[in-house]
Structure formats: C-alpha cells, structure tokens
C-alpha atoms as a PDB file:
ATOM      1  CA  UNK A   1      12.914  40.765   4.208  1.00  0.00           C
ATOM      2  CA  UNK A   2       9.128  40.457   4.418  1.00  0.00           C
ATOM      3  CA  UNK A   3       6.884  40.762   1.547  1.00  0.00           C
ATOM      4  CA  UNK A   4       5.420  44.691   2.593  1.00  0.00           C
ATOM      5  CA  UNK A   5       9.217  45.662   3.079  1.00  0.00           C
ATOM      6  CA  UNK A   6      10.400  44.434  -0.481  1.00  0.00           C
ATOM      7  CA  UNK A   7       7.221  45.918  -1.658  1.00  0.00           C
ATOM      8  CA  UNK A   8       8.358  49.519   0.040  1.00  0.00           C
ATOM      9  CA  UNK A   9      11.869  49.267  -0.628  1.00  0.00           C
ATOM     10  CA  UNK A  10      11.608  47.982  -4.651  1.00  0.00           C
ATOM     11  CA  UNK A  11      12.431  50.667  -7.501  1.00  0.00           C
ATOM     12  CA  UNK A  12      13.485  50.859 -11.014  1.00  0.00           C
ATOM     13  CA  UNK A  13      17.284  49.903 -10.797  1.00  0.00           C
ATOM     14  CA  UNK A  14      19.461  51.330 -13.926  1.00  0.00           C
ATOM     15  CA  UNK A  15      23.042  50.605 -12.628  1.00  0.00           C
ATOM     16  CA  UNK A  16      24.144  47.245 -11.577  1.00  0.00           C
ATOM     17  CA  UNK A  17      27.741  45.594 -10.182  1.00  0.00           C
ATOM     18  CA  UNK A  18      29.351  43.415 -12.523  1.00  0.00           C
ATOM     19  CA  UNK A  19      27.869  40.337 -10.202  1.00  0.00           C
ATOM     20  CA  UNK A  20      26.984  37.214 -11.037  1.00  0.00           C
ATOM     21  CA  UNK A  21      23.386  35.953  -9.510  1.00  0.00           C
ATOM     22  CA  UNK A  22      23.378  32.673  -8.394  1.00  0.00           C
ATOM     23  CA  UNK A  23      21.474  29.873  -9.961  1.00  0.00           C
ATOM     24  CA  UNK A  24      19.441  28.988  -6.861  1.00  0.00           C
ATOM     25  CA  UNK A  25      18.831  32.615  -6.782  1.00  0.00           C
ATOM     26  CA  UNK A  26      16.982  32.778 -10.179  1.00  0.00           C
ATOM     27  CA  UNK A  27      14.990  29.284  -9.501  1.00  0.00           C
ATOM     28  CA  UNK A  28      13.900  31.280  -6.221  1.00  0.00           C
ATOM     29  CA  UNK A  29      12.613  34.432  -8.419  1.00  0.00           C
ATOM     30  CA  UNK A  30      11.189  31.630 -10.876  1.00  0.00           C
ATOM     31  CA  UNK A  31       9.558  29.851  -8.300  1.00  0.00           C
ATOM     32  CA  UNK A  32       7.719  33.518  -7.080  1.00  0.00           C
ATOM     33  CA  UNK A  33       6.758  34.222 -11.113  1.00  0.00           C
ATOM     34  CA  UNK A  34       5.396  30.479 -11.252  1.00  0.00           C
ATOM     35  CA  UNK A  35       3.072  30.566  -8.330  1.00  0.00           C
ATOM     36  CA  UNK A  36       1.360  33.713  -9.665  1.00  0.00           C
ATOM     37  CA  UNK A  37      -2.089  33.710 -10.128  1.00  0.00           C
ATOM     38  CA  UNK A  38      -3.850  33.376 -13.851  1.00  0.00           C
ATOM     39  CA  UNK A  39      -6.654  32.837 -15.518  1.00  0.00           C
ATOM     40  CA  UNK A  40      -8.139  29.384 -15.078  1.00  0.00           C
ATOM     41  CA  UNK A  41      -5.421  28.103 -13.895  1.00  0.00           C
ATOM     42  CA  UNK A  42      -3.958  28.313 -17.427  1.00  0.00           C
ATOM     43  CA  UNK A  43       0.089  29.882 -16.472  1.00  0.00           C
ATOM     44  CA  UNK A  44      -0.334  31.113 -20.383  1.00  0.00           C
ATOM     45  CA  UNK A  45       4.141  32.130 -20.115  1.00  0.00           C
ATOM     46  CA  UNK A  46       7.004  31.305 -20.727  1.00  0.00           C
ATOM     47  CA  UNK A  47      10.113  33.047 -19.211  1.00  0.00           C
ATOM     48  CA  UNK A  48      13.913  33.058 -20.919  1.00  0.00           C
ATOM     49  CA  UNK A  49      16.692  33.447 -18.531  1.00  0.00           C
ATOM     50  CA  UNK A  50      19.769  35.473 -20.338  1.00  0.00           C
ATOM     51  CA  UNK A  51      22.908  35.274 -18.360  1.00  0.00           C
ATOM     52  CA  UNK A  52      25.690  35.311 -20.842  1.00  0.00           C
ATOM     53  CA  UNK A  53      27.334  38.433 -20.838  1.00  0.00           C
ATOM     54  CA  UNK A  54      27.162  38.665 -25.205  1.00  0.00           C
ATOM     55  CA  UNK A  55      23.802  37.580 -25.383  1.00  0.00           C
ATOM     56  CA  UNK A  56      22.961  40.427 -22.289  1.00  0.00           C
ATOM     57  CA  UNK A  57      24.531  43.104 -24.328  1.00  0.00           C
ATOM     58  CA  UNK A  58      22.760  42.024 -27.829  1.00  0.00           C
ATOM     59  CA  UNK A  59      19.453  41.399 -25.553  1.00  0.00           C
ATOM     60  CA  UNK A  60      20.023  45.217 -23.991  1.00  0.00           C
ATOM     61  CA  UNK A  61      20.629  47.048 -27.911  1.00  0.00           C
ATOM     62  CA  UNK A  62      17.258  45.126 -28.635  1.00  0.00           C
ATOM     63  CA  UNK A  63      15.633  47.174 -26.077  1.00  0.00           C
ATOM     64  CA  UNK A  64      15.992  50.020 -27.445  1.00  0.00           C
ATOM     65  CA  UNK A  65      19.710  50.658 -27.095  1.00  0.00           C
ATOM     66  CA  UNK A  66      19.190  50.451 -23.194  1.00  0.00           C
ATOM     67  CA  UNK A  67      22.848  48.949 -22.311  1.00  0.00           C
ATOM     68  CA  UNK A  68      23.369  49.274 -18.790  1.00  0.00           C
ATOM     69  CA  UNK A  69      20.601  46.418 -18.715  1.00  0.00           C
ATOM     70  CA  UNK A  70      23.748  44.126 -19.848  1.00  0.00           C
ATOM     71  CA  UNK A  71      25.623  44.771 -16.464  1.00  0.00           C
ATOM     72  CA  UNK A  72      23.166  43.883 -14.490  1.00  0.00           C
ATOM     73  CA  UNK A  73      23.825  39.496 -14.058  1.00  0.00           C
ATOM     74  CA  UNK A  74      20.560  37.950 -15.807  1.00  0.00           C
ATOM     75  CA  UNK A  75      17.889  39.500 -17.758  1.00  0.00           C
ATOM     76  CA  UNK A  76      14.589  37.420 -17.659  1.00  0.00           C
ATOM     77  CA  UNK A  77      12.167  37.885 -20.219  1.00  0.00           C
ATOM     78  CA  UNK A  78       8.817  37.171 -20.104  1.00  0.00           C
ATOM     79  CA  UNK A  79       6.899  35.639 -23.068  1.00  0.00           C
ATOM     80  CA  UNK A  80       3.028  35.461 -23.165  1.00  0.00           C
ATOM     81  CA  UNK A  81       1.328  32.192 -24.663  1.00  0.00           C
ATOM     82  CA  UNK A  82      -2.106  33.233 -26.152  1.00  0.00           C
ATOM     83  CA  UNK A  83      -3.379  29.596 -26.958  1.00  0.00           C
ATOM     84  CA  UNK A  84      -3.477  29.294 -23.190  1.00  0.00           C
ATOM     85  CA  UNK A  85      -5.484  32.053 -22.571  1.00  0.00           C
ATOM     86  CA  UNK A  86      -6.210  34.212 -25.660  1.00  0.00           C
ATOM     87  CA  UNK A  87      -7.788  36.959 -23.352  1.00  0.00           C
ATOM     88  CA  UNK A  88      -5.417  36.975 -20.253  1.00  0.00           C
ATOM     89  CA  UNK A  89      -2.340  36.000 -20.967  1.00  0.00           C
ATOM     90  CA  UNK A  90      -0.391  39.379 -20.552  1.00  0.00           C
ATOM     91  CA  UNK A  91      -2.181  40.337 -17.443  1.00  0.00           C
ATOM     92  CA  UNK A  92      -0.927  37.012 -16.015  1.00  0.00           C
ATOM     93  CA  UNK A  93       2.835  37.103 -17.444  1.00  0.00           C
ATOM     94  CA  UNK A  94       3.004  40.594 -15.774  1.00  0.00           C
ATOM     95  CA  UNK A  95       1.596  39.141 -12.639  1.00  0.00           C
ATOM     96  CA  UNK A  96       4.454  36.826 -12.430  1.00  0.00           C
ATOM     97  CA  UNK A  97       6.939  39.391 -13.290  1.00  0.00           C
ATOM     98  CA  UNK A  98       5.789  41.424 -10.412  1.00  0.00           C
ATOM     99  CA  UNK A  99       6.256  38.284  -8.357  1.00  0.00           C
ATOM    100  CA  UNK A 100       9.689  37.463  -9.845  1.00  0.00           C
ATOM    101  CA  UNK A 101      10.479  41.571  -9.297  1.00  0.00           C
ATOM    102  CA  UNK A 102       9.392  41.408  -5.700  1.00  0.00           C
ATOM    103  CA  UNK A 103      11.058  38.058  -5.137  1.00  0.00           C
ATOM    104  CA  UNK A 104      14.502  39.997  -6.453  1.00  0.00           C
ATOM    105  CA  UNK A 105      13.777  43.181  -4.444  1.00  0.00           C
ATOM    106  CA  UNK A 106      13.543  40.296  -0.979  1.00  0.00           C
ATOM    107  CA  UNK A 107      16.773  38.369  -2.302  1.00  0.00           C
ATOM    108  CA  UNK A 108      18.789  41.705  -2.794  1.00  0.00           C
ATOM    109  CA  UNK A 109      18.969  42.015  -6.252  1.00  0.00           C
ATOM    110  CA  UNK A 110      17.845  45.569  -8.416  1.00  0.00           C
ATOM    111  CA  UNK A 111      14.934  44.919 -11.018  1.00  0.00           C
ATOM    112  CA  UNK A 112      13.663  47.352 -13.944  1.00  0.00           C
ATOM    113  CA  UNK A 113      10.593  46.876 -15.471  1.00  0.00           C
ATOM    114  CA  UNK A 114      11.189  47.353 -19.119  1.00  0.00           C
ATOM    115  CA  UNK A 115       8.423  47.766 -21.802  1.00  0.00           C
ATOM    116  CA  UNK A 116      10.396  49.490 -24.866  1.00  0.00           C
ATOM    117  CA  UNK A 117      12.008  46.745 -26.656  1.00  0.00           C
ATOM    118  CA  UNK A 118      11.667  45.963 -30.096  1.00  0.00           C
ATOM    119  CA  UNK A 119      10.122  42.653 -30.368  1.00  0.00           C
ATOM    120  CA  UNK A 120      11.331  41.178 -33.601  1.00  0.00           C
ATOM    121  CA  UNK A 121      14.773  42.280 -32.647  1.00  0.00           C
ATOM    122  CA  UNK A 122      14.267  40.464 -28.977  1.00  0.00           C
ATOM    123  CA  UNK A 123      12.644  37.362 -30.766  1.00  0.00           C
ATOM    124  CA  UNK A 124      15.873  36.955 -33.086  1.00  0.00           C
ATOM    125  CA  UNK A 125      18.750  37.169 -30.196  1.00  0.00           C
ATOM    126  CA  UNK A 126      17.060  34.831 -28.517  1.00  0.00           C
ATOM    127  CA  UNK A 127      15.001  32.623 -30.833  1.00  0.00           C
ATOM    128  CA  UNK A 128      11.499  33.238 -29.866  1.00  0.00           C
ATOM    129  CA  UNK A 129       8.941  31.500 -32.042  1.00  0.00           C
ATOM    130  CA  UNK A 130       6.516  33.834 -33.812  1.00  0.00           C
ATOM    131  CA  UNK A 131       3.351  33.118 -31.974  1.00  0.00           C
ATOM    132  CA  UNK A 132       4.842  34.247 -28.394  1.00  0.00           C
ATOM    133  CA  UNK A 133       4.753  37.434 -27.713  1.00  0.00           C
ATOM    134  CA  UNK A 134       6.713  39.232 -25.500  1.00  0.00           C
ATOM    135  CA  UNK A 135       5.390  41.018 -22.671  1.00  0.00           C
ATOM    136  CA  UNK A 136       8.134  42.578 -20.437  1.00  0.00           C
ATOM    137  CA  UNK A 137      11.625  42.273 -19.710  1.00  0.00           C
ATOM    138  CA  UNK A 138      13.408  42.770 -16.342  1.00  0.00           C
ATOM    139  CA  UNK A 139      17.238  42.918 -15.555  1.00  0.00           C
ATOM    140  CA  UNK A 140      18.268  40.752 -12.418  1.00  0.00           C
ATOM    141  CA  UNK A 141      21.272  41.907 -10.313  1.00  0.00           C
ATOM    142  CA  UNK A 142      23.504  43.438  -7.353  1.00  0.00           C
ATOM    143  CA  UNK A 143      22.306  47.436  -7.303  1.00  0.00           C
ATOM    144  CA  UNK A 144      24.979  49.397  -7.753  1.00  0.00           C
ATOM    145  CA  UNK A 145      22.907  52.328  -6.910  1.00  0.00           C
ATOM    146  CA  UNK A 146      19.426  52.854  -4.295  1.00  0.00           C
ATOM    147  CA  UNK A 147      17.636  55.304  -6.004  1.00  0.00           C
ATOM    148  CA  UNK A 148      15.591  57.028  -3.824  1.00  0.00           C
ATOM    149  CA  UNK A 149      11.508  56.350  -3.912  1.00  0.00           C
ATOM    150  CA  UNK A 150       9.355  58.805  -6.491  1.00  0.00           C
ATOM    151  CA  UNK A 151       6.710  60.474  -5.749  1.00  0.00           C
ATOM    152  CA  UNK A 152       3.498  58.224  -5.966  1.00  0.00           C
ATOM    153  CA  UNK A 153      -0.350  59.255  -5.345  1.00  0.00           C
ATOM    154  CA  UNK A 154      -2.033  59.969  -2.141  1.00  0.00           C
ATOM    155  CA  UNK A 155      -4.674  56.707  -1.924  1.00  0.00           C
ATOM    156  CA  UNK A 156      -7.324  59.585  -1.465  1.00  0.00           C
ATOM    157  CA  UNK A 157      -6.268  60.277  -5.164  1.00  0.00           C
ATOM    158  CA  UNK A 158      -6.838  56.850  -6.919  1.00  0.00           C
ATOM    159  CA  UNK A 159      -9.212  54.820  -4.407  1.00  0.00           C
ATOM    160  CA  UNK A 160     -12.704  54.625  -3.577  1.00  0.00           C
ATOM    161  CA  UNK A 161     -15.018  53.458  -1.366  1.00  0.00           C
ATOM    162  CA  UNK A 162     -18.128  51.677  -2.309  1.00  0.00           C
ATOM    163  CA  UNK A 163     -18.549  53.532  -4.877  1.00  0.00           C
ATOM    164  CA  UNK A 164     -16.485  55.412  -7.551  1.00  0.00           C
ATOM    165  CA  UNK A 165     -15.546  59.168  -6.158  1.00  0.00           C
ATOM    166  CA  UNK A 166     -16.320  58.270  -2.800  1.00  0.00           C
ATOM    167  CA  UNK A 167     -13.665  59.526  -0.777  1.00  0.00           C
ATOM    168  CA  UNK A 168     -11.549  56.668   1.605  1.00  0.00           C
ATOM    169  CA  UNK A 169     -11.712  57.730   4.996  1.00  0.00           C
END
C-alpha cells in the first residue's frame, strides 16, 4: 500500500483478533517512528514495546480502564525525553507515532491513538523512570473491525492561502 492510501484508509481501531504481530513487523513500524523528523536532530523518545498478553491487559486498565486495547497484539508506548529537547520533545514523539501509525495502517495492522491514560499508573506497569514522560500510546494489531471514515473538514474550512481567511481556490 502506498503512503496516500494508508493515509486514506487509517482510523481509530477499537476491536482487534487475538493475533500475534510479528517481530519484523514491529522493527518495520519502529523503523517508520525512528526516521521521523525532530528538532535538531535531537530524536528526544523513547518507545516501549508491550506484547505480553498480562502486561497488555495491566497496560490497557492503566489507560483508563480501556481493555479491548489488550487484544489487540502489541501496544507501543511512546515516552518523551525533555533533556533532549526541553521545548520539542512531544511534538516529535507524536511525529513518530504518526509514522509508526501509518507504517501499521501500510503493514495491515489497526492503530488507536490513545491520550487518556493515567501516567503514574502507565509508569509503574512498565517501569518508566520519573523524568520521561509519556506522550501517547497506540495498540498494534489484526482489525477485527473497518470502521468506516468520520466526517472530517472541508480544506476550505481549515486552510488558507497566503494569508489567514483567504479562501483556497
């Protein structure tokens, strides 16, 4: 699949099949989250891989009770790592988590972008240090559902041209 078509065809997936995803199937979606773009160069994250099906279902209570993250067959969580770019750093770890989501969407595999965790909860299952915080979360897996796509904006209704209010032609 190109890049435009994963692009068109991603969405938030919320039911997975019990699947396993392959190791050289996550070091492909790594690869795509480390050859994002940041800041200076600086790559200010860090990203945990969960794959065991306990530490999956203590990972998916932490996020707010949100369990059917724990069928899906990784979770990857992405950490932020202010000392490499105090300013930045969770504009560029979600830059690489929308290359890792893409990167899933091309393989095959369902993503969810998930921002309501509880972080000290996330940070003990998984033995974060402190001084990383924790930008996003996304389950990995087989889709056992295609949701359909929601509705999204007409580019008259959130771009410009030239200058701000100008319509685009």
């Amino acid at each position: 699949m190109d890049t435009i078509m994963a692009i068109m065809r991603r969405r938030s997936v919320r039911k997975y099949q019990p699947s396993p995803v392959p190791a050289e199937d996550l070091k492909m979606v790594l690869e795509a989250g480390r050859q994002a773009p940041s800041g200076g160069n600086s790559q200010p994250w860090h990203f945990v891989v969960v794959r065991g099906d306990e530490q999956r279902r203590r990972l998916a209570e932490a996020c707010s009770g949100q369990v059917w993250m724990a069928d899906a067959g990784a979770i990857i969580v992405g950490l932020g790592r202010p000392s490499a770019n105090e300013d930045g750093y969770s504009v560029d770890v979600a830059i690489a988590m929308e290359n890792m989501v893409i990167a899933a969407t091309g393989l095959g595999y369902g993503t969810c972008w998930i921002g309501d965790f509880k972080e000290a909860q996330v940070k003990e299952v998984l033995g974060i240090p402190d001084d990383l915080p924790i930008v996003a979360l996304t389950p990995v897996g087989v889709p056992a559902e295609q949701p359909d796509a929601r509705p999204r904006m007409a580019i008259t209704d959130f771009a410009s041209a030239e200058r701000y209010g100008t319509p685009m032609e």
